[in-house]
Protein backbone atom coordinates (compact mmCIF):
# COMPACT_ATOMS: atom_id res chain seq x y z
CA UNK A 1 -5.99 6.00 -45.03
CA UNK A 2 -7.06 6.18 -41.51
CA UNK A 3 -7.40 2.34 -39.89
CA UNK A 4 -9.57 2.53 -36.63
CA UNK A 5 -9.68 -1.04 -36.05
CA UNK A 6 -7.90 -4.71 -36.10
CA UNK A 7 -10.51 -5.77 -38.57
CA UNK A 8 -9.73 -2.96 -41.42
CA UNK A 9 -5.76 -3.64 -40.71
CA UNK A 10 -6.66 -7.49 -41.13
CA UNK A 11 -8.85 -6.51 -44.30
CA UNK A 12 -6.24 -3.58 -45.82
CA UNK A 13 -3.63 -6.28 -45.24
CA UNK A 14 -5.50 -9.51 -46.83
CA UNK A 15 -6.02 -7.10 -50.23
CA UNK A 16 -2.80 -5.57 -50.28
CA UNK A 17 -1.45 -8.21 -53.07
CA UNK A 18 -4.76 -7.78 -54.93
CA UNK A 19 -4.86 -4.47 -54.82
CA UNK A 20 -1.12 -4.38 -55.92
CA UNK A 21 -1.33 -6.59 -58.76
CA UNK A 22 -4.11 -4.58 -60.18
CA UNK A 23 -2.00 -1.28 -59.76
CA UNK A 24 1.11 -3.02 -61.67
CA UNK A 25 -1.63 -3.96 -64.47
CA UNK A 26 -2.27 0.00 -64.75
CA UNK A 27 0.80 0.74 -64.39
CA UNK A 28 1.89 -1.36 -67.29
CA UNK A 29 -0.61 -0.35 -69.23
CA UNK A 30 -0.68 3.35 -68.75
CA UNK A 31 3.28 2.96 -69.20
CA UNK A 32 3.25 1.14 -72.58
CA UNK A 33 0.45 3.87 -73.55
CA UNK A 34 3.00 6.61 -72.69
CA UNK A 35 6.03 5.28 -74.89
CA UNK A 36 3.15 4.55 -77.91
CA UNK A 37 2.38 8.40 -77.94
CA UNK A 38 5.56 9.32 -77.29
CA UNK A 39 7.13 6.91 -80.51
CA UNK A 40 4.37 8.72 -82.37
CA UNK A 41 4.98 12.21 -81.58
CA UNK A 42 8.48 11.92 -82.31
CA UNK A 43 7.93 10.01 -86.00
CA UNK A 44 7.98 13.26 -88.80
CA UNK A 45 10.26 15.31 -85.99
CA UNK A 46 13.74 15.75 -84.76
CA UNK A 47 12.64 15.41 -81.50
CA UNK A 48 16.23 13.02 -80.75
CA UNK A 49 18.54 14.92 -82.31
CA UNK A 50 18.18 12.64 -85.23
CA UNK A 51 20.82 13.32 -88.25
CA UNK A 52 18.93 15.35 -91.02
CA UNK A 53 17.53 14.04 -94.05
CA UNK A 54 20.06 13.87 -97.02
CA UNK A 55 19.33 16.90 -99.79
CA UNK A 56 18.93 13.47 -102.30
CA UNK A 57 16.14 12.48 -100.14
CA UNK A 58 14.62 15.75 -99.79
CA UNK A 59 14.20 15.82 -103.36
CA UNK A 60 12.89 12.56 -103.72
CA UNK A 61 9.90 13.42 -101.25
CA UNK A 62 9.16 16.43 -102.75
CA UNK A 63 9.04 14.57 -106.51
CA UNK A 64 6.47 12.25 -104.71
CA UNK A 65 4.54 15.41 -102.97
CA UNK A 66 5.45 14.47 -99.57
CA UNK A 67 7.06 17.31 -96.89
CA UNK A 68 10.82 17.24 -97.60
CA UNK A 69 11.86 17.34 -94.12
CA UNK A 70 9.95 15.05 -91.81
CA UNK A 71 12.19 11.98 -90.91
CA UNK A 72 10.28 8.76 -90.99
CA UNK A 73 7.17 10.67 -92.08
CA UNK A 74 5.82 9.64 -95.59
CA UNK A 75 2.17 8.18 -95.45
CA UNK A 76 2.11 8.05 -91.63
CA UNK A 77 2.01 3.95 -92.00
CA UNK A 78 5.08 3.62 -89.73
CA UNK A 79 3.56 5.93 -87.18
CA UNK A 80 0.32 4.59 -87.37
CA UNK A 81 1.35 1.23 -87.03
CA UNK A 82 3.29 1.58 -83.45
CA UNK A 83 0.88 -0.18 -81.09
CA UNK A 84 1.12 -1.93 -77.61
CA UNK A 85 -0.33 -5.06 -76.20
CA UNK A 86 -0.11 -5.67 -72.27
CA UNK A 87 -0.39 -9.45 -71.73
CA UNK A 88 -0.40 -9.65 -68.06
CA UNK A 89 1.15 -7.66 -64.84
CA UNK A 90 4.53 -8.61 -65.69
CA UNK A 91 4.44 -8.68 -69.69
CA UNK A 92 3.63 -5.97 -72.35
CA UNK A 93 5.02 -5.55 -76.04
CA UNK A 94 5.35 -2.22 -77.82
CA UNK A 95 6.49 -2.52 -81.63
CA UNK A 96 5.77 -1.96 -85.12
CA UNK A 97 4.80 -4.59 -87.43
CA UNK A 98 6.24 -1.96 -90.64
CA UNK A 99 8.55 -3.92 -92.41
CA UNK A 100 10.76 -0.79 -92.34
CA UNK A 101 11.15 -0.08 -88.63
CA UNK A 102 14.07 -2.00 -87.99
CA UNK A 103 15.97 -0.42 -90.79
CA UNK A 104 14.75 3.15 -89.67
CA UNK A 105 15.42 1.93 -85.53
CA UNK A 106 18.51 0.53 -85.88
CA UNK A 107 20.08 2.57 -89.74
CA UNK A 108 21.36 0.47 -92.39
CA UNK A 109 24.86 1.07 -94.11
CA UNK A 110 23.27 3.62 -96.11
CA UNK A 111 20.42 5.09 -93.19
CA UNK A 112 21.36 6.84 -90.13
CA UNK A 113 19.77 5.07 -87.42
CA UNK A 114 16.25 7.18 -86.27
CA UNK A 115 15.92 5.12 -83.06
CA UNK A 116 11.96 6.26 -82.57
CA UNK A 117 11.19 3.48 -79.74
CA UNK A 118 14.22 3.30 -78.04
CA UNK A 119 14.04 7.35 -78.09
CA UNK A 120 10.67 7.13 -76.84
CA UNK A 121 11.38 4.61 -74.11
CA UNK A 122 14.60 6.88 -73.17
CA UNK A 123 12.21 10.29 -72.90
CA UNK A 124 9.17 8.46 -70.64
CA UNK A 125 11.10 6.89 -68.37
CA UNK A 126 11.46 10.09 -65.90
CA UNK A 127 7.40 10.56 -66.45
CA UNK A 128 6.95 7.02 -66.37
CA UNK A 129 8.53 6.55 -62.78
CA UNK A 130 6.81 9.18 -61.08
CA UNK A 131 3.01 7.94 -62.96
CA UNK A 132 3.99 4.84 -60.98
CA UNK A 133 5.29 5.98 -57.89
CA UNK A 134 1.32 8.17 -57.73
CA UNK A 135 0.18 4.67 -58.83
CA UNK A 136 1.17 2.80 -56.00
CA UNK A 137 1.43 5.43 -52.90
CA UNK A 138 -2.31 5.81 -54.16
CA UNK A 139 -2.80 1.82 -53.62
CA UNK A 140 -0.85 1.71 -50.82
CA UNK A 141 -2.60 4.65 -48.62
CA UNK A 142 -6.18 4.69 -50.10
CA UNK A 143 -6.45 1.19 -50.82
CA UNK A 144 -7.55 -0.25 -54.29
CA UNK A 145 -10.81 -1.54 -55.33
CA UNK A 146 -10.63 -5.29 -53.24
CA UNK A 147 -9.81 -3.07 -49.81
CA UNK A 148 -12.62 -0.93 -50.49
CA UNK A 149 -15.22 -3.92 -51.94
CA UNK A 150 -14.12 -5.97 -48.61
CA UNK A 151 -14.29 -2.81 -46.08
CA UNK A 152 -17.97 -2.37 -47.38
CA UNK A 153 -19.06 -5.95 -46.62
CA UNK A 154 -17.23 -5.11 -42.98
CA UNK A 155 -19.39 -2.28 -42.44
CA UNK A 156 -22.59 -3.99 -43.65
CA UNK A 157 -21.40 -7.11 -41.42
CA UNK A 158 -20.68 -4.51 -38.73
CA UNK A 159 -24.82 -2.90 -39.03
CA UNK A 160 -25.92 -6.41 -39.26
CA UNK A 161 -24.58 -7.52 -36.00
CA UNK A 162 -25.70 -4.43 -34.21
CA UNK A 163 -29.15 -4.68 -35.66
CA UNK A 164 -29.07 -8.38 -34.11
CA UNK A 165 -27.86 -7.38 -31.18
CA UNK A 166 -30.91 -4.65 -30.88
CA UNK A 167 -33.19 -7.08 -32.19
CA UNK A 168 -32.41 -9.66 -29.51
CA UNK A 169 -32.32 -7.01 -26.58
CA UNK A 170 -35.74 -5.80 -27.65
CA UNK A 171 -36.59 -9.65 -27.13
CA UNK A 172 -35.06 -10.10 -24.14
CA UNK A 173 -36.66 -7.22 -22.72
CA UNK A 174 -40.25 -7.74 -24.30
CA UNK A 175 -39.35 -11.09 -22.38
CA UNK A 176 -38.51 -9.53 -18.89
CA UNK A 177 -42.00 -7.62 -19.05
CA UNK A 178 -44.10 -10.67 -19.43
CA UNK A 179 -43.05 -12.13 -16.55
């Protein structure tokens, strides 16, 4: 972003904060989107290095017609259920409301624990730091949408005040002529 006068440096730097707080709200947002997929993807996968099923359980899926080796992959209701909710710049929540998760997250003394968010979390955080680094250079040089909304009403200001300043020359000079 090329600044060619005081009043775009005085506008760029009166929407900076604006402009900022709407980049953290995408970032957020785009963020807590990344770790949902990314929770998702891994659910039915050993995408963590996750311990394998037991043979017992194996068995037991099969008996029910399920896939014998997809960890925390039976009806897709834990998967399905991983959702976010951004409340505001500074405050999102990404969960499950599957009465199993925390047994599968965390293990039990008889479950491994299959740590699907906090694996998800740990493998977006590399992707998620550069989305936001783009996120706000991008603010930063182009300017967000308040820069942009208030350099337009500059320019328009700007053509208004030389279309006065024609207007009243013509007058002045229509004025010299009469006399």
């Amino acid at each position: 972003m090329t600044l060619s006068s005081f009043a775009q440096l005085a506008a760029r730097l009166a929407t900076a904060d604006a402009d900022m707080k709407l980049a953290q709200e995408a970032i957020l947002e785009k963020a807590c989107q990344m770790i949902e997929d990314e929770a998702k993807g891994a659910i039915g996968s050993y995408k963590y290095g996750w311990p394998q099923l037991a043979e017992s359980t194996q068995q037991e899926r099969v008996a029910q017609g399920y896939s014998a080796n997809e960890p925390l992959l039976r009806t897709g209701q834990l998967r399905d259920s991983i959702s976010h909710v951004v409340v505001s710049s500074e405050e999102a929540f990404i969960g499950t409301n599957d009465p199993i998760a925390p047994y599968q997250e965390f293990g039990t003394s008889k479950i491994p624990p299959r740590p699907f968010l906090g694996g998800a979390l740990a493998a977006s955080e590399g992707k998620i730091e550069r989305m936001a680094a783009r996120m706000v250079e991008g603010a930063m040089l182009r300017g967000g949408p308040n820069y942009h909304e208030l350099r337009e009403i500059l320019h328009v200001a700007k053509e208004v005040g030389r279309e006065l300043k024609d207007t009243f020359d013509r007058a002045v000079d229509d004025g010299d002529e009469g006399r």
